[in-house]
N, C-alpha and C. Protein backbone atom coordinates (compact mmCIF):
# COMPACT_ATOMS: atom_id res chain seq x y z
N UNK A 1 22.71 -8.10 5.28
CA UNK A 1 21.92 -6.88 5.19
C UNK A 1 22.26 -5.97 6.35
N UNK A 2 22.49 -4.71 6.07
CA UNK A 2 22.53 -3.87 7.34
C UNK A 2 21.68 -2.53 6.82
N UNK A 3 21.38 -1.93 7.91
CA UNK A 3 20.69 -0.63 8.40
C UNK A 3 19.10 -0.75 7.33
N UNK A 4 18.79 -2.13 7.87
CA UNK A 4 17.20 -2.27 7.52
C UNK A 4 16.15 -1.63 8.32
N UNK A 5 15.29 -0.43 7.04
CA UNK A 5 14.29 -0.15 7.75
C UNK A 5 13.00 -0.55 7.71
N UNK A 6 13.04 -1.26 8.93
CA UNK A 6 11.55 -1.88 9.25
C UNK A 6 10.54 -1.32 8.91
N UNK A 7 10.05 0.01 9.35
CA UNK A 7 8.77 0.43 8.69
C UNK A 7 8.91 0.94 7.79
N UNK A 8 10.05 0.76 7.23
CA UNK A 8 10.08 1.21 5.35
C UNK A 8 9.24 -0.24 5.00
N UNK A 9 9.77 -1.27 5.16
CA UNK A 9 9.16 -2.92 4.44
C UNK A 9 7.76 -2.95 5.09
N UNK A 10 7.47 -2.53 6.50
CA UNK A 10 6.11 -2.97 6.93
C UNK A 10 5.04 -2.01 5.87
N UNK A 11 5.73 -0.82 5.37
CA UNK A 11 4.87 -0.01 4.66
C UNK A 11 4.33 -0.71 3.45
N UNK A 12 5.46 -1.22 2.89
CA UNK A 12 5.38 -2.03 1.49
C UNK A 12 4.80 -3.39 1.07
N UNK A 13 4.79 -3.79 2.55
CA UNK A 13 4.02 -5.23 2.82
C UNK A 13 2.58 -5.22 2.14
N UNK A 14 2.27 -6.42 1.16
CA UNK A 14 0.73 -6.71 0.72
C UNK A 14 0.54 -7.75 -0.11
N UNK A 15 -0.38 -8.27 0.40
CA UNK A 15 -0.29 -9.82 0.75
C UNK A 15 -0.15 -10.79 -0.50
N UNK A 16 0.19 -10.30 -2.48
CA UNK A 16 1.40 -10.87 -3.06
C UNK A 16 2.15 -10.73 -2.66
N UNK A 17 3.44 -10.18 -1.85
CA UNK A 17 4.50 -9.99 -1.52
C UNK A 17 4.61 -11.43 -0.18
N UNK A 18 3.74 -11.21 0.51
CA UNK A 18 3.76 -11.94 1.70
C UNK A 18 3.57 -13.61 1.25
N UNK A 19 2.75 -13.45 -0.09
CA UNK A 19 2.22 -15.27 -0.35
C UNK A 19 3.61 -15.47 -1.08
N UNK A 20 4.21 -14.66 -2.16
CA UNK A 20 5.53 -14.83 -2.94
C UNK A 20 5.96 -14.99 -1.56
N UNK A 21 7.47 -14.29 -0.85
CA UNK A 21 7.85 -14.86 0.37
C UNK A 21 7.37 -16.20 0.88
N UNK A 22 6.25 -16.37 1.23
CA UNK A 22 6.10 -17.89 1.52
C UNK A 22 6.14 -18.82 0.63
N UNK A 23 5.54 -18.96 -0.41
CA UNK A 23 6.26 -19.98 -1.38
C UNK A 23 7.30 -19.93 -1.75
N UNK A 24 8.34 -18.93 -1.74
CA UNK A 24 9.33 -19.15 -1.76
C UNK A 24 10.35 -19.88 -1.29
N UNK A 25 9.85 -19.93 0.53
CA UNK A 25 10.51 -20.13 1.35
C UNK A 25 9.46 -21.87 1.28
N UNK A 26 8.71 -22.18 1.44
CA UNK A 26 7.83 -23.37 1.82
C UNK A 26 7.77 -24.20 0.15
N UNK A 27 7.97 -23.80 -1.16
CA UNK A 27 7.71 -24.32 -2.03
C UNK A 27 6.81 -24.17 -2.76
N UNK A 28 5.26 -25.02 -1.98
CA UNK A 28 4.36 -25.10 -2.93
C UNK A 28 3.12 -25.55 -1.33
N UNK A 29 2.15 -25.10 -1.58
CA UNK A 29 1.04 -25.21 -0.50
C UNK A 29 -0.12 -25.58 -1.37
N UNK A 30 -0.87 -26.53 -0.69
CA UNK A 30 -2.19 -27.06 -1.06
C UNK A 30 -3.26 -26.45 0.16
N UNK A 31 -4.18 -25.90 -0.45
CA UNK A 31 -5.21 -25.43 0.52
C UNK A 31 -6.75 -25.86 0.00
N UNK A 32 -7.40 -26.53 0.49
CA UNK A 32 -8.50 -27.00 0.24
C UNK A 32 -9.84 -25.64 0.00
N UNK A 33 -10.56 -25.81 -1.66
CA UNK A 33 -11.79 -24.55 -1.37
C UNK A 33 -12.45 -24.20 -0.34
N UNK A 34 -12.79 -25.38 0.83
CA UNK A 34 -13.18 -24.72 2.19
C UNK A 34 -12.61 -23.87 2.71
N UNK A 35 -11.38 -24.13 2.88
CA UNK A 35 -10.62 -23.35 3.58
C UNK A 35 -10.91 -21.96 3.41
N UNK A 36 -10.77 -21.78 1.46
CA UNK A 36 -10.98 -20.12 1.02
C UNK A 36 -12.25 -19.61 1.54
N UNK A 37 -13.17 -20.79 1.56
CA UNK A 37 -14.54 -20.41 1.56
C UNK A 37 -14.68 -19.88 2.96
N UNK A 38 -14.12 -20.46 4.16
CA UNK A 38 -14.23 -19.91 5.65
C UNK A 38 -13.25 -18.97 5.89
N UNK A 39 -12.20 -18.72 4.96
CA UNK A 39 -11.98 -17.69 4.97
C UNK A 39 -12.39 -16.32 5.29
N UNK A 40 -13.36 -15.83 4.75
CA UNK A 40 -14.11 -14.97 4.74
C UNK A 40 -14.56 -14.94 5.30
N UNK A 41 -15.47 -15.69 6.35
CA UNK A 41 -16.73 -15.78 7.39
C UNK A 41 -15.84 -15.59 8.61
N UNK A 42 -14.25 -16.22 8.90
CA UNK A 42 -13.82 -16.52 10.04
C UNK A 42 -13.41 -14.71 10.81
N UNK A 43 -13.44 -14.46 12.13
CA UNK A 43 -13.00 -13.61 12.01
C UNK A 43 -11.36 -13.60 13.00
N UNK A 44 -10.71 -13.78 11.71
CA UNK A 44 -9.22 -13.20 12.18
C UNK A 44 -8.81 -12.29 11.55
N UNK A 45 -7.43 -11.95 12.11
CA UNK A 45 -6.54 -10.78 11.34
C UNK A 45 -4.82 -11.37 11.23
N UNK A 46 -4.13 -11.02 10.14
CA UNK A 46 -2.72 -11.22 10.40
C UNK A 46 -2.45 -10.25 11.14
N UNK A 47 -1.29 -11.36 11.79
CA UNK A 47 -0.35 -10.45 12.76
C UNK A 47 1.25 -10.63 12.21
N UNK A 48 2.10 -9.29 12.18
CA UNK A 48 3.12 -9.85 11.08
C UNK A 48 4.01 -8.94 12.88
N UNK A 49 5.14 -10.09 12.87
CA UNK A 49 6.37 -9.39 13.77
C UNK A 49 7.58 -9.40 13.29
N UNK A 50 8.51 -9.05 13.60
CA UNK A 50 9.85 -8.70 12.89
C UNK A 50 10.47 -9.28 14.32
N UNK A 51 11.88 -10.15 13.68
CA UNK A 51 12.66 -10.42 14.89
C UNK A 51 13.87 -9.92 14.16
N UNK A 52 14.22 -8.80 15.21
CA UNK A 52 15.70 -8.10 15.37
C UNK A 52 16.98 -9.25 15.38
N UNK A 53 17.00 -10.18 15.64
CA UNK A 53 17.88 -10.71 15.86
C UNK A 53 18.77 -11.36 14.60
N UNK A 54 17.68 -12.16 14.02
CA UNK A 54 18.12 -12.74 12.54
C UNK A 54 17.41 -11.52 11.42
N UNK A 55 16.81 -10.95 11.68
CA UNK A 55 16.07 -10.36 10.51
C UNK A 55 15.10 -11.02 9.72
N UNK A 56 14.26 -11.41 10.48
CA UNK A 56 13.15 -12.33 10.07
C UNK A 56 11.75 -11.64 10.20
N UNK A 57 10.63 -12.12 9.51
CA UNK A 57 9.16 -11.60 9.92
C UNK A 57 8.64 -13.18 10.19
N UNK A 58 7.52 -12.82 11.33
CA UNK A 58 6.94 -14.17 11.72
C UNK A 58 5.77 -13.86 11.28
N UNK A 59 4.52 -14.64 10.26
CA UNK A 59 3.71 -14.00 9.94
C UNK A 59 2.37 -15.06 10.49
N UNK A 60 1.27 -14.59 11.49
CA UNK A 60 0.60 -15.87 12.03
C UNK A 60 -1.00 -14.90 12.20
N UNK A 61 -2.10 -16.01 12.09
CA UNK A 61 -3.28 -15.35 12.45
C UNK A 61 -3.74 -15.69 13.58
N UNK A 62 -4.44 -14.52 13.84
CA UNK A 62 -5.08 -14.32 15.37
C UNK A 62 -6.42 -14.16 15.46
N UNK A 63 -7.47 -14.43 16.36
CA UNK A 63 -8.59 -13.90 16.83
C UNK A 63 -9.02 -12.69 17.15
N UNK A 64 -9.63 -11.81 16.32
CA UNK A 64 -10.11 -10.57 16.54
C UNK A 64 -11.09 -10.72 17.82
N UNK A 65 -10.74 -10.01 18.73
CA UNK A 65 -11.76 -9.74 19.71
C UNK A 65 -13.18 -9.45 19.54
């Protein structure tokens, strides 16, 4: 790939795109109904980064202040 624009894809990013990408890449994920269920109550946010180097996104959650 060359002359990728990053905030062209960060624009387009939403979160089918992001769960496709990960099963893609991981297969198949089991997540327990708790999980969904604290979902909602917990308060985080994704944090999505881009590494220049390989052309990768790292996609991880964080603690909202």
């Amino acid at each position: 790939m060359s002359d990728i624009n990053v905030q062209e894809i960060y624009a387009q990013l939403n979160a089918p795109r992001i769960l496709v990408g990960i099963l893609e890449k991981m297969g198949e994920v089991s997540i327990p109904v708790t999980q969904f269920l604290n979902a909602i109550t917990e308060d985080k946010e994704l944090q999505i980064d881009y590494n220049e180097e390989d052309q990768t996104f790292l996609f991880k959650l964080n603690q909202k202040d």
